[in-house]
C-alpha atoms as a PDB file:
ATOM      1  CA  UNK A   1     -19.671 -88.893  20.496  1.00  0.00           C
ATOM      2  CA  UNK A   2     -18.668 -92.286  18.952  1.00  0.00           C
ATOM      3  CA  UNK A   3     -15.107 -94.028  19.801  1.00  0.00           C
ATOM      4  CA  UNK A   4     -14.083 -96.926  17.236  1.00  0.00           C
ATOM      5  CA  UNK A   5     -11.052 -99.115  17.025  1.00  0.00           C
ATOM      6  CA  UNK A   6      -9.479 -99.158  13.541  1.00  0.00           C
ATOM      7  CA  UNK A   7      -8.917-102.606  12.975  1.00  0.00           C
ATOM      8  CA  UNK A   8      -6.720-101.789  10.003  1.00  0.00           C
ATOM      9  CA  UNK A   9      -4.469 -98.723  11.575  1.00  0.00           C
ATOM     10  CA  UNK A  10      -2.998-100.317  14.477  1.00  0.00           C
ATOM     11  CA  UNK A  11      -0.904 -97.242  15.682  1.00  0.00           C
ATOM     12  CA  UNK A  12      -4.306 -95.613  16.609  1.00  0.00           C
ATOM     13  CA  UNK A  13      -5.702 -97.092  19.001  1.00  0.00           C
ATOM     14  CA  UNK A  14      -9.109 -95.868  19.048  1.00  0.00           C
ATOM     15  CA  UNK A  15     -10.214 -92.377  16.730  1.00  0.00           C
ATOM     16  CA  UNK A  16     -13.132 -90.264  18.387  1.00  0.00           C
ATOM     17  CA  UNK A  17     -15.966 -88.009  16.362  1.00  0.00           C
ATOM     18  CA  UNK A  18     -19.616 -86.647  16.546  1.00  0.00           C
ATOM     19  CA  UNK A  19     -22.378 -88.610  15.786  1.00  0.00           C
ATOM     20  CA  UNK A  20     -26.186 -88.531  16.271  1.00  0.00           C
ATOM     21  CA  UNK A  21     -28.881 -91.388  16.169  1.00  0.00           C
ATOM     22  CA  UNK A  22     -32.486 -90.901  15.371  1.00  0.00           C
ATOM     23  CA  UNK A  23     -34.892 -93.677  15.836  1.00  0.00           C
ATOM     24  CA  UNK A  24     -38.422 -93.246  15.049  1.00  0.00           C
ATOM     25  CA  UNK A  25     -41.175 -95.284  16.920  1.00  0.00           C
ATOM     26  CA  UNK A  26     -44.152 -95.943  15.950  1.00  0.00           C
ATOM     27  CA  UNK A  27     -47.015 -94.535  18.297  1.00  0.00           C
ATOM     28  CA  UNK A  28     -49.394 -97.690  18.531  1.00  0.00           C
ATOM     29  CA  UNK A  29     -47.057-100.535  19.673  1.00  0.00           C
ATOM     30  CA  UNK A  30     -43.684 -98.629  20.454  1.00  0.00           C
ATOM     31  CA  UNK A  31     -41.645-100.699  18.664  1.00  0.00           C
ATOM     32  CA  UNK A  32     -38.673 -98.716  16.060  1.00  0.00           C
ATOM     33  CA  UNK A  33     -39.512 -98.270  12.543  1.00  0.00           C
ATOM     34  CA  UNK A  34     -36.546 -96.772  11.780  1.00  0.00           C
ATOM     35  CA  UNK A  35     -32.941 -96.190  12.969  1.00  0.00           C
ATOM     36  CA  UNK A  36     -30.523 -93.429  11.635  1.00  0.00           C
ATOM     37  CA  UNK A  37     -26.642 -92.944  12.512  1.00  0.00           C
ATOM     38  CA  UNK A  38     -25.432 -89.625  11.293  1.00  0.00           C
ATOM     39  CA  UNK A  39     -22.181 -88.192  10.813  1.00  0.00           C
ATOM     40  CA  UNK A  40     -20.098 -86.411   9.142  1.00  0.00           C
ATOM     41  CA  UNK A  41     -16.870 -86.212   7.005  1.00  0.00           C
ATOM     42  CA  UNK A  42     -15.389 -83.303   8.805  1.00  0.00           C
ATOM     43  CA  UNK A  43     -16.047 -84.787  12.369  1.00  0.00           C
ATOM     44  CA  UNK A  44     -14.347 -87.885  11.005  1.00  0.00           C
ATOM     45  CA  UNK A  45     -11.402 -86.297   9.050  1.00  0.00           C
ATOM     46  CA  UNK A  46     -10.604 -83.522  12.118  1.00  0.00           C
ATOM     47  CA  UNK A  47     -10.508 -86.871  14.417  1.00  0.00           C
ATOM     48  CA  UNK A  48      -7.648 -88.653  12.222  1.00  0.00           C
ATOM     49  CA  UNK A  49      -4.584 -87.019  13.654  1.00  0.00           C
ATOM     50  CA  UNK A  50      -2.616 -85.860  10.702  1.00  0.00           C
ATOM     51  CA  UNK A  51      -5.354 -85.814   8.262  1.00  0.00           C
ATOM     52  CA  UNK A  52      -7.133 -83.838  10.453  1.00  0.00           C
ATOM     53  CA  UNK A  53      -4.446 -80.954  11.140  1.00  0.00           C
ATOM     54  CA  UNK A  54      -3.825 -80.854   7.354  1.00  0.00           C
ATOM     55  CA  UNK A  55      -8.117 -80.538   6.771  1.00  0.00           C
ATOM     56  CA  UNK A  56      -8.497 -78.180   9.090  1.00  0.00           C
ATOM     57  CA  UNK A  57      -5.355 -75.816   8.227  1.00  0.00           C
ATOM     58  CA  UNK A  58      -5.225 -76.777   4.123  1.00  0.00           C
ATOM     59  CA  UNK A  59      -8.281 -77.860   2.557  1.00  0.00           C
ATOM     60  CA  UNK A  60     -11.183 -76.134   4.576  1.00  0.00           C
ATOM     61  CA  UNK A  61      -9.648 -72.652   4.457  1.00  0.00           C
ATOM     62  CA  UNK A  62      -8.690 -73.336   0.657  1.00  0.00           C
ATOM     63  CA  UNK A  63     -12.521 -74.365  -0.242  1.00  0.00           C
ATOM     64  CA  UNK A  64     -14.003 -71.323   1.354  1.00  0.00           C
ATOM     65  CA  UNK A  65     -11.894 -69.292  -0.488  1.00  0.00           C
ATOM     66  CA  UNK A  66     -12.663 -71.032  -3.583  1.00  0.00           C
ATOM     67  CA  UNK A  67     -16.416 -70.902  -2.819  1.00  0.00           C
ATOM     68  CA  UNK A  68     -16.422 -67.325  -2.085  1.00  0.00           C
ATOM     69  CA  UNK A  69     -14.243 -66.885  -5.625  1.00  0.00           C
ATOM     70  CA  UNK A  70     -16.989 -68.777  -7.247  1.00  0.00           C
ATOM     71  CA  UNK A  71     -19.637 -67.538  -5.772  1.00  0.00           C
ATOM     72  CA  UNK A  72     -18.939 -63.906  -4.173  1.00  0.00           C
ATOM     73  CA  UNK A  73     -20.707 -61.853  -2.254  1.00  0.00           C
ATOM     74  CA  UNK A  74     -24.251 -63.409  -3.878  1.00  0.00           C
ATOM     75  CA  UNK A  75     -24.765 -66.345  -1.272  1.00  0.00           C
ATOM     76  CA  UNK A  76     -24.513 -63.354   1.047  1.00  0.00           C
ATOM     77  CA  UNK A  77     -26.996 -61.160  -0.675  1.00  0.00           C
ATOM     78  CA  UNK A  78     -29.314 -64.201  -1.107  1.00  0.00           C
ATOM     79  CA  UNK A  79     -29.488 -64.915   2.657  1.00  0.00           C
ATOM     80  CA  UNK A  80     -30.550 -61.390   3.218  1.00  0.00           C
ATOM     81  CA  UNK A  81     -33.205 -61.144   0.783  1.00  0.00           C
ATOM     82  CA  UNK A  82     -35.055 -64.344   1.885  1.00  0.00           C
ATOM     83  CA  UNK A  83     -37.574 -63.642   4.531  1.00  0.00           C
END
């Protein structure tokens, strides 16, 4: 879990999501070759307070429905005929 203070929305004092890090080392000396944050836009939309209430009652239940429109019952089908 990550907590940052928004410099730029001073009525929130801090805003709090999910986020990972993966850092690769390298076997012979140890040392990081590579460092990875990852997050994503839902965690950080559901943590803004009224952005969040209106992603997770308006837009998220209004893009499933628009994907299963779209796409039916064939991502369904799909999922059971790969081994």
């Amino acid at each position: 879990v990550a907590t940052y203070k928004l410099r730029y929305l001073p009525v929130m004092n801090t805003v709090t999501w999910q986020q990972w890090t993966t850092i690769v080392f390298d076997g012979e000396t140890g040392l990081a070759t590579s460092h990875t944050d990852h997050w994503s836009l839902e965690s950080l939309l559901s943590a803004l307070p009224v952005v969040g209430r209106v992603y997770r009652n308006v837009l998220r239940p209004t893009a499933g429905k628009l994907v299963h429109k779209l796409l039916g019952n064939s991502v369904s089908r799909l999922a059971l005929a790969t081994p």
